[in-house]
Protein backbone atom coordinates (compact mmCIF):
# COMPACT_ATOMS: atom_id res chain seq x y z
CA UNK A 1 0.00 0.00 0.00
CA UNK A 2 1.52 3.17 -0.94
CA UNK A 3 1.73 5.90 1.68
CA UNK A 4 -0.92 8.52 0.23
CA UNK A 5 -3.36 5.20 0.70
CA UNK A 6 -5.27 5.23 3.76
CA UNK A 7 -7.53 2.47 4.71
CA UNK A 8 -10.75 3.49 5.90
CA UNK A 9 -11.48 3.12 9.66
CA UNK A 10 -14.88 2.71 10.87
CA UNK A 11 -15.55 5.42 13.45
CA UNK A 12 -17.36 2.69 15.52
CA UNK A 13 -13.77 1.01 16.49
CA UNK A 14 -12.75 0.12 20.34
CA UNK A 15 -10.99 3.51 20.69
CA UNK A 16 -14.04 5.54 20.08
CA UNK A 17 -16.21 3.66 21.61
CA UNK A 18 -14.13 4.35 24.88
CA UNK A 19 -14.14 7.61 24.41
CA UNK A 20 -17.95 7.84 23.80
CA UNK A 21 -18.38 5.62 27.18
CA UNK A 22 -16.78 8.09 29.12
CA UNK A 23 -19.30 10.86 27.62
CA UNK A 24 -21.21 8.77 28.99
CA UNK A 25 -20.43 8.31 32.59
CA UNK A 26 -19.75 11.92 33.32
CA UNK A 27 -23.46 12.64 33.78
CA UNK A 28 -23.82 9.42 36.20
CA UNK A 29 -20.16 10.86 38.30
CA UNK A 30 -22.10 14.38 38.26
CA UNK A 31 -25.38 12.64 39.97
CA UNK A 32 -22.90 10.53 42.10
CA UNK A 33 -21.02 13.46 43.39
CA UNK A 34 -23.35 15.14 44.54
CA UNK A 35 -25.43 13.06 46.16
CA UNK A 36 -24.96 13.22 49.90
CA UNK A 37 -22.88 10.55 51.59
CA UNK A 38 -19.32 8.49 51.53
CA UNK A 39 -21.13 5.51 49.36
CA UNK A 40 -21.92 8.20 46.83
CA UNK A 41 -18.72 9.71 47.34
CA UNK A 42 -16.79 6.59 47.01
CA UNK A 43 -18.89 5.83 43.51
CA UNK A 44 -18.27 8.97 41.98
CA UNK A 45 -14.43 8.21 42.81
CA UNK A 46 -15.20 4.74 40.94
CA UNK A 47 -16.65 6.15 38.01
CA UNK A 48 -14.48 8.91 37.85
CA UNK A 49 -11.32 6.16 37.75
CA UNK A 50 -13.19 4.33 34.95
CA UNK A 51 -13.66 6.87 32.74
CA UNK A 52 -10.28 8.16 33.37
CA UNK A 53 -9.01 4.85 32.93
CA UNK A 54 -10.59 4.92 29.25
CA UNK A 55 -9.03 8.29 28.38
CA UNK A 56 -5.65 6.18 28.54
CA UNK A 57 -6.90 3.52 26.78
CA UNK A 58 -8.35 4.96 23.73
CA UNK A 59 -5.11 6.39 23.08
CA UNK A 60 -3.25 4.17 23.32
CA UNK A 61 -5.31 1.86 21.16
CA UNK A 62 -6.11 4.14 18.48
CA UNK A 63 -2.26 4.40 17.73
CA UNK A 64 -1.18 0.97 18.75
CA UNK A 65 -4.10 -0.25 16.06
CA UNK A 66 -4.22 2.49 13.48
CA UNK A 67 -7.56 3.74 14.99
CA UNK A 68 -7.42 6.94 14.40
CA UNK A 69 -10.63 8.87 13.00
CA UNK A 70 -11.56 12.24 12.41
CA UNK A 71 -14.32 11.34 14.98
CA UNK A 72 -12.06 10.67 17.59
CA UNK A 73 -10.11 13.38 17.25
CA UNK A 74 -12.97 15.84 17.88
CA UNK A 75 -14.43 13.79 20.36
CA UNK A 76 -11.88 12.69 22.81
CA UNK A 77 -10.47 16.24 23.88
CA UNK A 78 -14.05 16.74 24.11
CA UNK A 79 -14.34 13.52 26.70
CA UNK A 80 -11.73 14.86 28.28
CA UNK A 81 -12.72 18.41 29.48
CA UNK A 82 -16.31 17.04 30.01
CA UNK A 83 -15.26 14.67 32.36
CA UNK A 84 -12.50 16.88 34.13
CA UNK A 85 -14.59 20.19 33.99
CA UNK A 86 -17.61 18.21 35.34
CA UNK A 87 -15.39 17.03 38.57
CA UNK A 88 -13.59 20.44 38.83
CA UNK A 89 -17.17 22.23 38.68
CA UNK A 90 -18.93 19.64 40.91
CA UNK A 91 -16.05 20.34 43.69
CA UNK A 92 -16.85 24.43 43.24
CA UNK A 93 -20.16 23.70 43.94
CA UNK A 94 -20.15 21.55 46.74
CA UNK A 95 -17.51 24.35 47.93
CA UNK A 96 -14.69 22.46 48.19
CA UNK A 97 -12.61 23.61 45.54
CA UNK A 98 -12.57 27.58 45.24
CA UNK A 99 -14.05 29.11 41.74
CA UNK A 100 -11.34 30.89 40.44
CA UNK A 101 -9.19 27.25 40.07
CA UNK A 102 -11.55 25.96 38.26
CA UNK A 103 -12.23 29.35 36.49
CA UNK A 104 -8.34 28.90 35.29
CA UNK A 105 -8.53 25.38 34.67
CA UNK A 106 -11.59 25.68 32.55
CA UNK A 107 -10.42 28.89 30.80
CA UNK A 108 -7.28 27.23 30.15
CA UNK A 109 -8.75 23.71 28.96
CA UNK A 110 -11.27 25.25 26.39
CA UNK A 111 -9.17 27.65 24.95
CA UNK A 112 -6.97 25.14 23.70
CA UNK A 113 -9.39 23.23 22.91
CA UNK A 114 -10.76 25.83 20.86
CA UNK A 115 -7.62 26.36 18.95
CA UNK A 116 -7.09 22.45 18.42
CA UNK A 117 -10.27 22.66 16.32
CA UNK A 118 -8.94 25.96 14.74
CA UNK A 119 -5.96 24.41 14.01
CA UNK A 120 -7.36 20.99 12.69
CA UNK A 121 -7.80 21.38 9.26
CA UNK A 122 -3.97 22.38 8.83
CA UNK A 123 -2.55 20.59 11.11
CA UNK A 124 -2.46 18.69 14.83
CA UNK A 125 0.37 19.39 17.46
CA UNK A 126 1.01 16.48 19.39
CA UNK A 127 0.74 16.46 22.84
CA UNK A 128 3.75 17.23 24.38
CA UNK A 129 4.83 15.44 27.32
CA UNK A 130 3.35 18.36 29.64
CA UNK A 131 0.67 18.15 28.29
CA UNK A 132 0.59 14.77 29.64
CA UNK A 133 1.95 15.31 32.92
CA UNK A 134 -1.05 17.95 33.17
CA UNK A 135 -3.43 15.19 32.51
CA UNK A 136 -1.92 13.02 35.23
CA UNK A 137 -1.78 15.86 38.20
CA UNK A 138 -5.43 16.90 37.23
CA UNK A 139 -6.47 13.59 37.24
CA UNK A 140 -4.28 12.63 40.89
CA UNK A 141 -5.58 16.44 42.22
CA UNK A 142 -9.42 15.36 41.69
CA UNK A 143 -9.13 11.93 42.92
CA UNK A 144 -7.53 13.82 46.17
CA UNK A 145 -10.55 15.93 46.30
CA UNK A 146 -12.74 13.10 45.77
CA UNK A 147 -11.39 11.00 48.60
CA UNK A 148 -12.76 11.52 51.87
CA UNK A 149 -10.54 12.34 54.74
CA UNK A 150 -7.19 13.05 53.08
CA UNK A 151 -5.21 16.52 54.30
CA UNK A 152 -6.04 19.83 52.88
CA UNK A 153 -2.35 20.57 52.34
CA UNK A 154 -2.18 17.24 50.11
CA UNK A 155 -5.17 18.28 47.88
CA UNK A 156 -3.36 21.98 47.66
CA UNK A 157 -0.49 20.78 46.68
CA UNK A 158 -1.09 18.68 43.68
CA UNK A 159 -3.94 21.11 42.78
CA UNK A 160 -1.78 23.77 43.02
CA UNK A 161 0.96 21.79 40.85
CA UNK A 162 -1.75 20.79 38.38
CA UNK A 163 -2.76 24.46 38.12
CA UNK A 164 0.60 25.70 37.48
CA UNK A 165 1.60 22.96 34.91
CA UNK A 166 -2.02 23.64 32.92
CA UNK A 167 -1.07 27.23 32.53
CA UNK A 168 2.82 27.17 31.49
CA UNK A 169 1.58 24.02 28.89
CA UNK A 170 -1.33 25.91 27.52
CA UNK A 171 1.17 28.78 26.86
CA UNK A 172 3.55 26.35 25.60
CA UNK A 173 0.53 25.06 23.28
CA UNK A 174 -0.26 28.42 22.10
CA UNK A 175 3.34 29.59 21.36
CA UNK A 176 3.88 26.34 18.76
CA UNK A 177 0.43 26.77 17.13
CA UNK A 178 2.02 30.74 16.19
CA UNK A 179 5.04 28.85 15.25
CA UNK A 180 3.08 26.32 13.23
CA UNK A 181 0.70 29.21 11.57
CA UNK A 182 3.99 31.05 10.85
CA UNK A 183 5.64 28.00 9.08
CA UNK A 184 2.40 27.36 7.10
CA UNK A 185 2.13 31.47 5.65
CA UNK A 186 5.85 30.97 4.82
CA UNK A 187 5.04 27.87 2.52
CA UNK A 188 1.98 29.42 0.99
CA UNK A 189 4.09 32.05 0.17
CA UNK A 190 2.36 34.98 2.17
């Protein structure tokens, strides 16, 4: 097969069906978190580790397997910040977690988001390993939050790592997308 041959992938592969499961259990972590009570507590911390769990997975199996679909790249970033957003909103609400974190984390998460899909139809910066180091401290930060009983100071300090690392990589993200917008107006000859 030559290289400008692609064979088609069905969107309904493993990977994106992963990634549309854990649409899917944000809404039931949501009702879990806020119901009253450790069972409920300990739940949402179940679902929440699922659906994180398939955010690794789909990755990984999607490149392992050459699963990669237009679909999935629009919807799994999309997965992502539901499911993260959701928890980071959820602990705002229940006052646990003060606004203006999850104000920056949010802000942060969409607007590169935003310029992913701006960005799309030219071309897709990998995610660099902060940006995957970001991933992990949001994730350990929430299930911190989520488990009852653990110190303050603990939950401050990965949040607080996780809110530094979000900003400097979503800086970071922004400053090669100019790069990359600058490289393709040189080749177009603007």
């Amino acid at each position: 097969m030559k290289k400008d041959e692609r064979r088609a992938v069905s969107p309904w592969n493993i990977a994106n069906i992963l990634t549309v499961l854990r649409l899917v259990l944000v809404p039931f972590f949501v009702a879990c978190l806020l119901l009253p009570g450790t069972g409920w507590r300990i739940t949402a911390l179940a679902v929440f580790g699922v659906a994180s769990l398939t955010d690794h997975l789909d990755g990984e199996l999607a490149r392992r397997y050459g699963l990669i679909t237009d679909f999935g790249k629009i919807a799994d970033p999309i997965a992502d910040k539901a499911l993260t957003g959701a928890a980071l909103v959820c602990l705002s609400v229940l006052e646990e977690l003060p606004w203006w974190v999850t104000v920056v984390i949010l802000g942060r998460e969409l607007g590169i988001t935003a310029l992913r899909f701006v960005l799309l139809r030219h071309a897709v910066i990998p995610a660099s390993y902060g940006g995957k180091v970001k991933t992990v401290l949001q994730i350990a930060a929430i299930v911190l939050y989520l488990l009852p009983m653990v110190p303050d100071v603990l939950r401050w300090v990965v949040m607080g790592a996780a809110l530094v690392v979000t900003v400097l990589t979503g800086l970071d993200y922004v400053f090669r997308a100019i790069r990359l917008r600058k490289v393709a107006r040189r080749a177009r000859g603007e």
